[in-house]
C-alpha atoms as a PDB file:
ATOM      1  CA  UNK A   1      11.028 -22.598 -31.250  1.00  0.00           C
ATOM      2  CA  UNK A   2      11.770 -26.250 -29.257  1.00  0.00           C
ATOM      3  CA  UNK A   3      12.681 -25.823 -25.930  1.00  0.00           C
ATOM      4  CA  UNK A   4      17.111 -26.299 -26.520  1.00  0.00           C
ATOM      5  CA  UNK A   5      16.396 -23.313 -29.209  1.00  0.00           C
ATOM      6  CA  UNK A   6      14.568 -20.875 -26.622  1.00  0.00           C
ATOM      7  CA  UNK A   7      17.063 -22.438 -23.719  1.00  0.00           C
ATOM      8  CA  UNK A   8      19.547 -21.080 -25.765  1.00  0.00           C
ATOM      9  CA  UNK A   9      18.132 -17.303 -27.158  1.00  0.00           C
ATOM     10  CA  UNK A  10      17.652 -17.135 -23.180  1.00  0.00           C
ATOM     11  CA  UNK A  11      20.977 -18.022 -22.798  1.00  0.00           C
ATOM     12  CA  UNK A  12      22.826 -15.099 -24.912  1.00  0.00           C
ATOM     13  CA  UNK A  13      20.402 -12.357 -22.860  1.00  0.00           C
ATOM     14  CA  UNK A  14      22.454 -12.658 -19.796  1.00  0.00           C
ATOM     15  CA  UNK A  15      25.600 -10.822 -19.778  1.00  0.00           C
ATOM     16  CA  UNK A  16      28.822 -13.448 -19.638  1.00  0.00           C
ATOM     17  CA  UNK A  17      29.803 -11.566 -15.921  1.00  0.00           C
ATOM     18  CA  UNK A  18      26.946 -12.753 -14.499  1.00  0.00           C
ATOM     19  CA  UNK A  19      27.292 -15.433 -11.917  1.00  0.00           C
ATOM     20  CA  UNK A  20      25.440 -16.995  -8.981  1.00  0.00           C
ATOM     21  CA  UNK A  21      26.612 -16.894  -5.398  1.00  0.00           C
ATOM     22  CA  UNK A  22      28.031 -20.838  -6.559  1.00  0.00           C
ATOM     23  CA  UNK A  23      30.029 -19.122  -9.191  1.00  0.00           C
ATOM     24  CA  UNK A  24      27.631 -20.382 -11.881  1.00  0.00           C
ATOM     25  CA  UNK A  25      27.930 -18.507 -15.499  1.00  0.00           C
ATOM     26  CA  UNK A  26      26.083 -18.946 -18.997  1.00  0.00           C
ATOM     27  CA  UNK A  27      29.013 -21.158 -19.632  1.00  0.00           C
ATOM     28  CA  UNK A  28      28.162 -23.422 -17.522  1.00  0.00           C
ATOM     29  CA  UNK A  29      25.095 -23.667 -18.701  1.00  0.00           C
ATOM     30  CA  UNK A  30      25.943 -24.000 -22.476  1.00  0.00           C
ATOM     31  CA  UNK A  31      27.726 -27.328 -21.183  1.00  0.00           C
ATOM     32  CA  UNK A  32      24.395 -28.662 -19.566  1.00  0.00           C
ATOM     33  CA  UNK A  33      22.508 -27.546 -23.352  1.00  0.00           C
ATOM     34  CA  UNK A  34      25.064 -29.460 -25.335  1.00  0.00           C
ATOM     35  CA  UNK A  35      24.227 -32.538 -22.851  1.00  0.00           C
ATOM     36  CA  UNK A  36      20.648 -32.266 -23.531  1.00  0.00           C
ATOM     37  CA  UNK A  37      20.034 -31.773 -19.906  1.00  0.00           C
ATOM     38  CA  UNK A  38      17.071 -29.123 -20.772  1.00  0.00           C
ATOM     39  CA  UNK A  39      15.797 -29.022 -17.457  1.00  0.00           C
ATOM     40  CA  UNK A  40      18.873 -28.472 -15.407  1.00  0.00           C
ATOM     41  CA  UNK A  41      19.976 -25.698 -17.704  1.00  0.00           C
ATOM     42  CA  UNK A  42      16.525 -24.217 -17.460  1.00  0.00           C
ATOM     43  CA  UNK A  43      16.666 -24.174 -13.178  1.00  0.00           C
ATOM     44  CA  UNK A  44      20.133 -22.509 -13.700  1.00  0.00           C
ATOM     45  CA  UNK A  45      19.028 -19.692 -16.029  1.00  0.00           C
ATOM     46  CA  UNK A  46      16.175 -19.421 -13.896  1.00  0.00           C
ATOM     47  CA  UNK A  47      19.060 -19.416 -10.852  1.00  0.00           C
ATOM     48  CA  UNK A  48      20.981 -16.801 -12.871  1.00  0.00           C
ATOM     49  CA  UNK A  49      18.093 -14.465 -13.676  1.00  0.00           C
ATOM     50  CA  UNK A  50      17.585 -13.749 -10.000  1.00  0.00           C
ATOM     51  CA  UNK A  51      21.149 -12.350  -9.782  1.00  0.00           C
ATOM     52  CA  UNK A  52      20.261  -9.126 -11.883  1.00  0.00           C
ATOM     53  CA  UNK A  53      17.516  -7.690 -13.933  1.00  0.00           C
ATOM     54  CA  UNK A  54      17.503  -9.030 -17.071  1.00  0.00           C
ATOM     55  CA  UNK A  55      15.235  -7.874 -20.645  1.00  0.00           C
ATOM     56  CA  UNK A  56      11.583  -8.933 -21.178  1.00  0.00           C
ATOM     57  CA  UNK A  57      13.005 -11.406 -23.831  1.00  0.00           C
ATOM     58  CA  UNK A  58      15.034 -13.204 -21.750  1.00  0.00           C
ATOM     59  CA  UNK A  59      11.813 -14.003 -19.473  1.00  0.00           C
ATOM     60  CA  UNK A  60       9.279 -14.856 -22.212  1.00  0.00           C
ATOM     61  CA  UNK A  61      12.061 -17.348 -23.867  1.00  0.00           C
ATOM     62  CA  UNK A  62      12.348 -19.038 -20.219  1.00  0.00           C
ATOM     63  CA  UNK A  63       8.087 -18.887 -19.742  1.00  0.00           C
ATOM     64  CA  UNK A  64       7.222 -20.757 -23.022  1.00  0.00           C
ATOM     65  CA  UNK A  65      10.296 -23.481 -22.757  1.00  0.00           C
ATOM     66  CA  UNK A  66       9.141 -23.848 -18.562  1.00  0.00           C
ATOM     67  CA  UNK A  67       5.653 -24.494 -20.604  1.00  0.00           C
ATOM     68  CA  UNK A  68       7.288 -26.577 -22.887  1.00  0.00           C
ATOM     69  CA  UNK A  69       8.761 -28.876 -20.249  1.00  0.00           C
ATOM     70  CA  UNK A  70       5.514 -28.680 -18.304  1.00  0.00           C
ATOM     71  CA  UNK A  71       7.087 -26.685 -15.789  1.00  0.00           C
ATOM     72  CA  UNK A  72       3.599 -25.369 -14.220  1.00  0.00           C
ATOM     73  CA  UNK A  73       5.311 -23.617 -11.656  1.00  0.00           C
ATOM     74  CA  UNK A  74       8.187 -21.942 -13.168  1.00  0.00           C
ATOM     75  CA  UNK A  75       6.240 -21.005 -15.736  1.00  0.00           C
ATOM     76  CA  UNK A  76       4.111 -19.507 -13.624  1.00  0.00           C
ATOM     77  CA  UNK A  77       6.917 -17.876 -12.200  1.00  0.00           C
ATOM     78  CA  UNK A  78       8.867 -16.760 -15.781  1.00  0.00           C
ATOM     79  CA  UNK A  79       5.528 -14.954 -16.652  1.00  0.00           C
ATOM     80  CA  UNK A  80       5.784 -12.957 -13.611  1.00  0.00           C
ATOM     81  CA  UNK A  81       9.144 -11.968 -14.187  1.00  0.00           C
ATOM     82  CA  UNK A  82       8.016 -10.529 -17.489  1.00  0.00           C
ATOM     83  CA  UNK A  83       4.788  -8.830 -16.092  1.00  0.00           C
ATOM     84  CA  UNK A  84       7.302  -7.349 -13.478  1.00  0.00           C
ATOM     85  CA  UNK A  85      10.272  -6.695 -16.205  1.00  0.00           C
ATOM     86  CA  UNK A  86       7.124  -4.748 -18.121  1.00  0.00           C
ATOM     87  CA  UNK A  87       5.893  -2.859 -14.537  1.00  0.00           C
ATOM     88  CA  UNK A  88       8.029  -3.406 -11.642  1.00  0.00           C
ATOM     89  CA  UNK A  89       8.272  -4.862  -8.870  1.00  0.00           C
ATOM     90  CA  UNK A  90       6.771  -4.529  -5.759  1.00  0.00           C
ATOM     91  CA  UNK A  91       7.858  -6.373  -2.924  1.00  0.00           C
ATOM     92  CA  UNK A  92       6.392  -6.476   1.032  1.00  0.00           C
ATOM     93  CA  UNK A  93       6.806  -8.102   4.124  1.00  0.00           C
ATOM     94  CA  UNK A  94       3.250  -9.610   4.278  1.00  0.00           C
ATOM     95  CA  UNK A  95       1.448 -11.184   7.366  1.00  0.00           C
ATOM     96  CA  UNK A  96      -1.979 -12.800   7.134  1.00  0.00           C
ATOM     97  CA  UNK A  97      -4.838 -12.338   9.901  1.00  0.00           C
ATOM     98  CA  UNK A  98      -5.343 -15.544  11.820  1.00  0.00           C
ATOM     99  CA  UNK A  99      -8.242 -17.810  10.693  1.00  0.00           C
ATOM    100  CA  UNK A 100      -9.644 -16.613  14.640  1.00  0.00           C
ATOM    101  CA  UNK A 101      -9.493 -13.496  13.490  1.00  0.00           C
ATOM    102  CA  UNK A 102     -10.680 -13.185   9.892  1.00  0.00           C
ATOM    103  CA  UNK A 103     -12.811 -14.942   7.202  1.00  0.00           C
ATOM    104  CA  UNK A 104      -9.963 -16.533   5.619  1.00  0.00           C
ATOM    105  CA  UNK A 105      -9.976 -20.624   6.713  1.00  0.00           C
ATOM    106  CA  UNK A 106      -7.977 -21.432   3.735  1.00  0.00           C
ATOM    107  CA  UNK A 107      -3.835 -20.473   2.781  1.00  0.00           C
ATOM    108  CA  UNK A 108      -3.496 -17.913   0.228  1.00  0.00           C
ATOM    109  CA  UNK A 109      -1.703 -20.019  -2.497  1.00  0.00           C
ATOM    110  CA  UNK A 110       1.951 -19.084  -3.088  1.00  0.00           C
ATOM    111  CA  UNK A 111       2.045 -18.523  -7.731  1.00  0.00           C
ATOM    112  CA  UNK A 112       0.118 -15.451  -7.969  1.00  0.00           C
ATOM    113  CA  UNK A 113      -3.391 -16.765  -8.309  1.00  0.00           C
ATOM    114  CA  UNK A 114      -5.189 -14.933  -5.333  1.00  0.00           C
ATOM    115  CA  UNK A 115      -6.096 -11.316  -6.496  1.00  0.00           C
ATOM    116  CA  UNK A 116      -7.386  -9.589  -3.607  1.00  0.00           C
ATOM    117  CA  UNK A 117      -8.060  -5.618  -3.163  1.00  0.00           C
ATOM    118  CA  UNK A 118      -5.324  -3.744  -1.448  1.00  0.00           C
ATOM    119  CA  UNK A 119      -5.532  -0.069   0.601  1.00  0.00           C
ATOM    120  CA  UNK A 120      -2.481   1.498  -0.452  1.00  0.00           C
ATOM    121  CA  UNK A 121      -3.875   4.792   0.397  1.00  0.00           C
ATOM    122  CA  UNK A 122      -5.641   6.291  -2.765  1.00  0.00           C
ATOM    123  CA  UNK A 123      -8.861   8.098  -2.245  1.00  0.00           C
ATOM    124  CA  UNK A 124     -11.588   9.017  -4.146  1.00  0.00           C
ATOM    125  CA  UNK A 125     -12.624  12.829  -4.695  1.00  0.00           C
ATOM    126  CA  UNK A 126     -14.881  12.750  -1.376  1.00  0.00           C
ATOM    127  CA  UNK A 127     -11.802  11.084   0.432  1.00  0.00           C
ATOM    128  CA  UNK A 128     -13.118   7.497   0.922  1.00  0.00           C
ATOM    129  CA  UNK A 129     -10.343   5.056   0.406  1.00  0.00           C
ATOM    130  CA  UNK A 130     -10.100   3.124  -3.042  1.00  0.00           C
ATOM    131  CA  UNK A 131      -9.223  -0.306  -2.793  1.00  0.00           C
ATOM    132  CA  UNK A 132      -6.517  -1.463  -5.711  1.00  0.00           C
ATOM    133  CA  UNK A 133      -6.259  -5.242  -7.299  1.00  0.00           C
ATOM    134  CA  UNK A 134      -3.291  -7.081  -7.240  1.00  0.00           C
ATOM    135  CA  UNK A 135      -2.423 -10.301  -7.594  1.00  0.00           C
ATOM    136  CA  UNK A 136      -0.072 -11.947  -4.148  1.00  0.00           C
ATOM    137  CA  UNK A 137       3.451 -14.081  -5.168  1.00  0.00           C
ATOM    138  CA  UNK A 138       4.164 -16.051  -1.922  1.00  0.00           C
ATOM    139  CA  UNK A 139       8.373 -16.324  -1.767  1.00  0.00           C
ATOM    140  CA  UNK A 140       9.795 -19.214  -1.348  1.00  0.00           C
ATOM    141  CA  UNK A 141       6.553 -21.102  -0.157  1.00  0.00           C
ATOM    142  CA  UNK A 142       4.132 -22.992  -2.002  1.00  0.00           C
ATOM    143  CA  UNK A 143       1.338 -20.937   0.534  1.00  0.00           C
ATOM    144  CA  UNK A 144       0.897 -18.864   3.380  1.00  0.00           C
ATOM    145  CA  UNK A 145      -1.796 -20.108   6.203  1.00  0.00           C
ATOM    146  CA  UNK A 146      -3.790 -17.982   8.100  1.00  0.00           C
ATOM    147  CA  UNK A 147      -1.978 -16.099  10.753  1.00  0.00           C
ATOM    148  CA  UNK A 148       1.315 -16.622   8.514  1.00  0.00           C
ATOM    149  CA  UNK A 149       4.631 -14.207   7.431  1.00  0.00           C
ATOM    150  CA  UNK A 150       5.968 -13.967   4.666  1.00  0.00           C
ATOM    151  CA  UNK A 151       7.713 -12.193   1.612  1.00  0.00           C
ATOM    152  CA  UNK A 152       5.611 -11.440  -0.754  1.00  0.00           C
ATOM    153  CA  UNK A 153       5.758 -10.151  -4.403  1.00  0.00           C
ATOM    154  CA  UNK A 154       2.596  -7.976  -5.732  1.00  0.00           C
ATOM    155  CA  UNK A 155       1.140  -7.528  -9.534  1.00  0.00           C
ATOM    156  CA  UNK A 156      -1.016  -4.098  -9.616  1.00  0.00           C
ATOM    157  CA  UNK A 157      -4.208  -4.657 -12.344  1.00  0.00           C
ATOM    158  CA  UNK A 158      -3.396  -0.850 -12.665  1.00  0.00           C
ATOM    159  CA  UNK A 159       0.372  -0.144 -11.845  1.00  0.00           C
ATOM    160  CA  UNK A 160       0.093   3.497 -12.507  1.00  0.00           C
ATOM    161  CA  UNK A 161      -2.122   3.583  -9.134  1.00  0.00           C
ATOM    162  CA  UNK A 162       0.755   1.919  -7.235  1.00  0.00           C
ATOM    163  CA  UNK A 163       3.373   4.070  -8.260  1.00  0.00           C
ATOM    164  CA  UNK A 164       3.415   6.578  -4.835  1.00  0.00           C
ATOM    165  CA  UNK A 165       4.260   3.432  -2.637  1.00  0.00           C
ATOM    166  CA  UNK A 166       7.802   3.797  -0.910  1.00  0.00           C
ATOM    167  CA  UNK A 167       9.301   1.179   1.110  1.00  0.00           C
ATOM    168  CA  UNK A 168       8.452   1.316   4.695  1.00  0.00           C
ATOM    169  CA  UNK A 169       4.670   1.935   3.873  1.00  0.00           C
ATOM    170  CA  UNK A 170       1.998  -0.274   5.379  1.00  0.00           C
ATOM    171  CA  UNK A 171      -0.653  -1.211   3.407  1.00  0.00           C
ATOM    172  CA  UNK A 172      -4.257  -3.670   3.990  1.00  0.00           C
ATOM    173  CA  UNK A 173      -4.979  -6.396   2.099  1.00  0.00           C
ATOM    174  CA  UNK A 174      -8.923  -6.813   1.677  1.00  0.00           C
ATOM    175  CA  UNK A 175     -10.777  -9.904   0.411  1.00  0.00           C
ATOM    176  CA  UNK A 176     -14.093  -8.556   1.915  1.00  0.00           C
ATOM    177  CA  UNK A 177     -14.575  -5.279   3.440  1.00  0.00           C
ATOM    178  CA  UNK A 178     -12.342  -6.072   6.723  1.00  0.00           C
ATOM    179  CA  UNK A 179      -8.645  -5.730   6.925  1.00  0.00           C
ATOM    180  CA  UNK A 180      -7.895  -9.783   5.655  1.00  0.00           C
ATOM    181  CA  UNK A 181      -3.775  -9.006   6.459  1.00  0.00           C
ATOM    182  CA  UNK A 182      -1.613  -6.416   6.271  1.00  0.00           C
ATOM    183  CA  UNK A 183       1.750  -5.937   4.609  1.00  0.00           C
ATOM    184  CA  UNK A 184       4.785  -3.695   4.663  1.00  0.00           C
ATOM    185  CA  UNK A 185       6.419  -2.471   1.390  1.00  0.00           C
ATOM    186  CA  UNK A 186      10.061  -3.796   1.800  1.00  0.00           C
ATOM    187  CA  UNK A 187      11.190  -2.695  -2.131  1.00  0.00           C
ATOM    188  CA  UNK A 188       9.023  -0.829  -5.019  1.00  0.00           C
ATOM    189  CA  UNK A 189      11.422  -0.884  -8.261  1.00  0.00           C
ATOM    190  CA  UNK A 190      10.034   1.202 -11.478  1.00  0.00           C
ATOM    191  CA  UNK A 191      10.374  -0.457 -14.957  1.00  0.00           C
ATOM    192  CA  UNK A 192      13.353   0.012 -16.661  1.00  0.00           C
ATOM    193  CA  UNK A 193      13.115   2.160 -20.202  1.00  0.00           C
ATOM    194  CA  UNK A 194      11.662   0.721 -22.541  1.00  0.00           C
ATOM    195  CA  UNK A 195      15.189   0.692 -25.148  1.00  0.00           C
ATOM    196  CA  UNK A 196      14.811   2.932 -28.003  1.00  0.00           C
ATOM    197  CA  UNK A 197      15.190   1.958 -32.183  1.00  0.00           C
END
């Protein structure tokens, strides 16, 4: 599919109530379409599929058009919206040690690439801790620096081992042995049902 094709299958996923905070609907949207003004109606899908959940379709459409329009970073983003669509979503308030502090000199970079090891409190037989991989989202920042706060979004390699976290947890982020920065959950949403033939 061309980008106005998948714009549009994207397009018919969100329910008609849906509207942003600016009173923006699919509607709306359909107007920018038949205007050829891809772009624009992509950032206002993208705008509209933060209002609610919305099905794994509607977030693989938007990844390949973002790819499409060579939209690095929202594509970036669109796949993680499926991965989470597929696995949930785990959200945390997340502050990084201070370059003084720890071996980190550099900012973890905000789309998802770092993928450190986490102690969310599993334990192995003997009761030594187990440290879990997951990739870091940085909200609404392109990076955090050392010694930086943020909200972040998490992507377990194993979700089934992250599935006891509850909001208000703490939890250590490790890229060596030491604690590198710690994080609070703020919100751990399951995956919806998969829908039934």
């Amino acid at each position: 599919m061309d980008v106005p094709q998948l714009l549009e299958a994207a397009s018919l996923l969100v329910p008609e109530e849906i509207a942003t905070a600016n009173d923006l609907t699919v509607s709306d949207i359909w107007e920018y379409l038949t205007q050829d003004e891809w772009e624009v109606a992509f950032g206002l899908l993208e705008e509209l599929g933060g209002v609610r959940p919305l099905p794994l379709a509607f977030w693989e459409a938007m990844g390949t058009a973002a790819e499409q329009l060579r939209l690095e970073r929202s594509a970036a983003w669109c796949h993680w919206r499926s991965y989470e669509t597929r696995n949930g979503v785990i959200r945390a308030d997340f502050t990084l040690r201070p370059a003084a502090e720890g071996r980190r000199r550099t900012p973890v970079p905000g789309p998802g690439i770092l993928r450190p090891m986490w102690n969310i409190g599993n334990r192995t037989p003997t009761g030594d801790p187990v440290l879990n991989i997951a990739r870091v989202w940085v909200e609404r920042a392109p990076f955090l620096e050392p010694g930086g706060r943020a909200p972040v979004r998490l992507a377990p390699l194993t979700p089934d081992d992250w599935r006891h976290l509850v909001p208000g947890q703490v939890i250590t982020m490790h890229e060596i042995r030491s604690v590198g920065g710690t994080a609070v959950v703020l919100e751990v949403q399951r995956p919806a049902p998969a829908p039934t033939a």
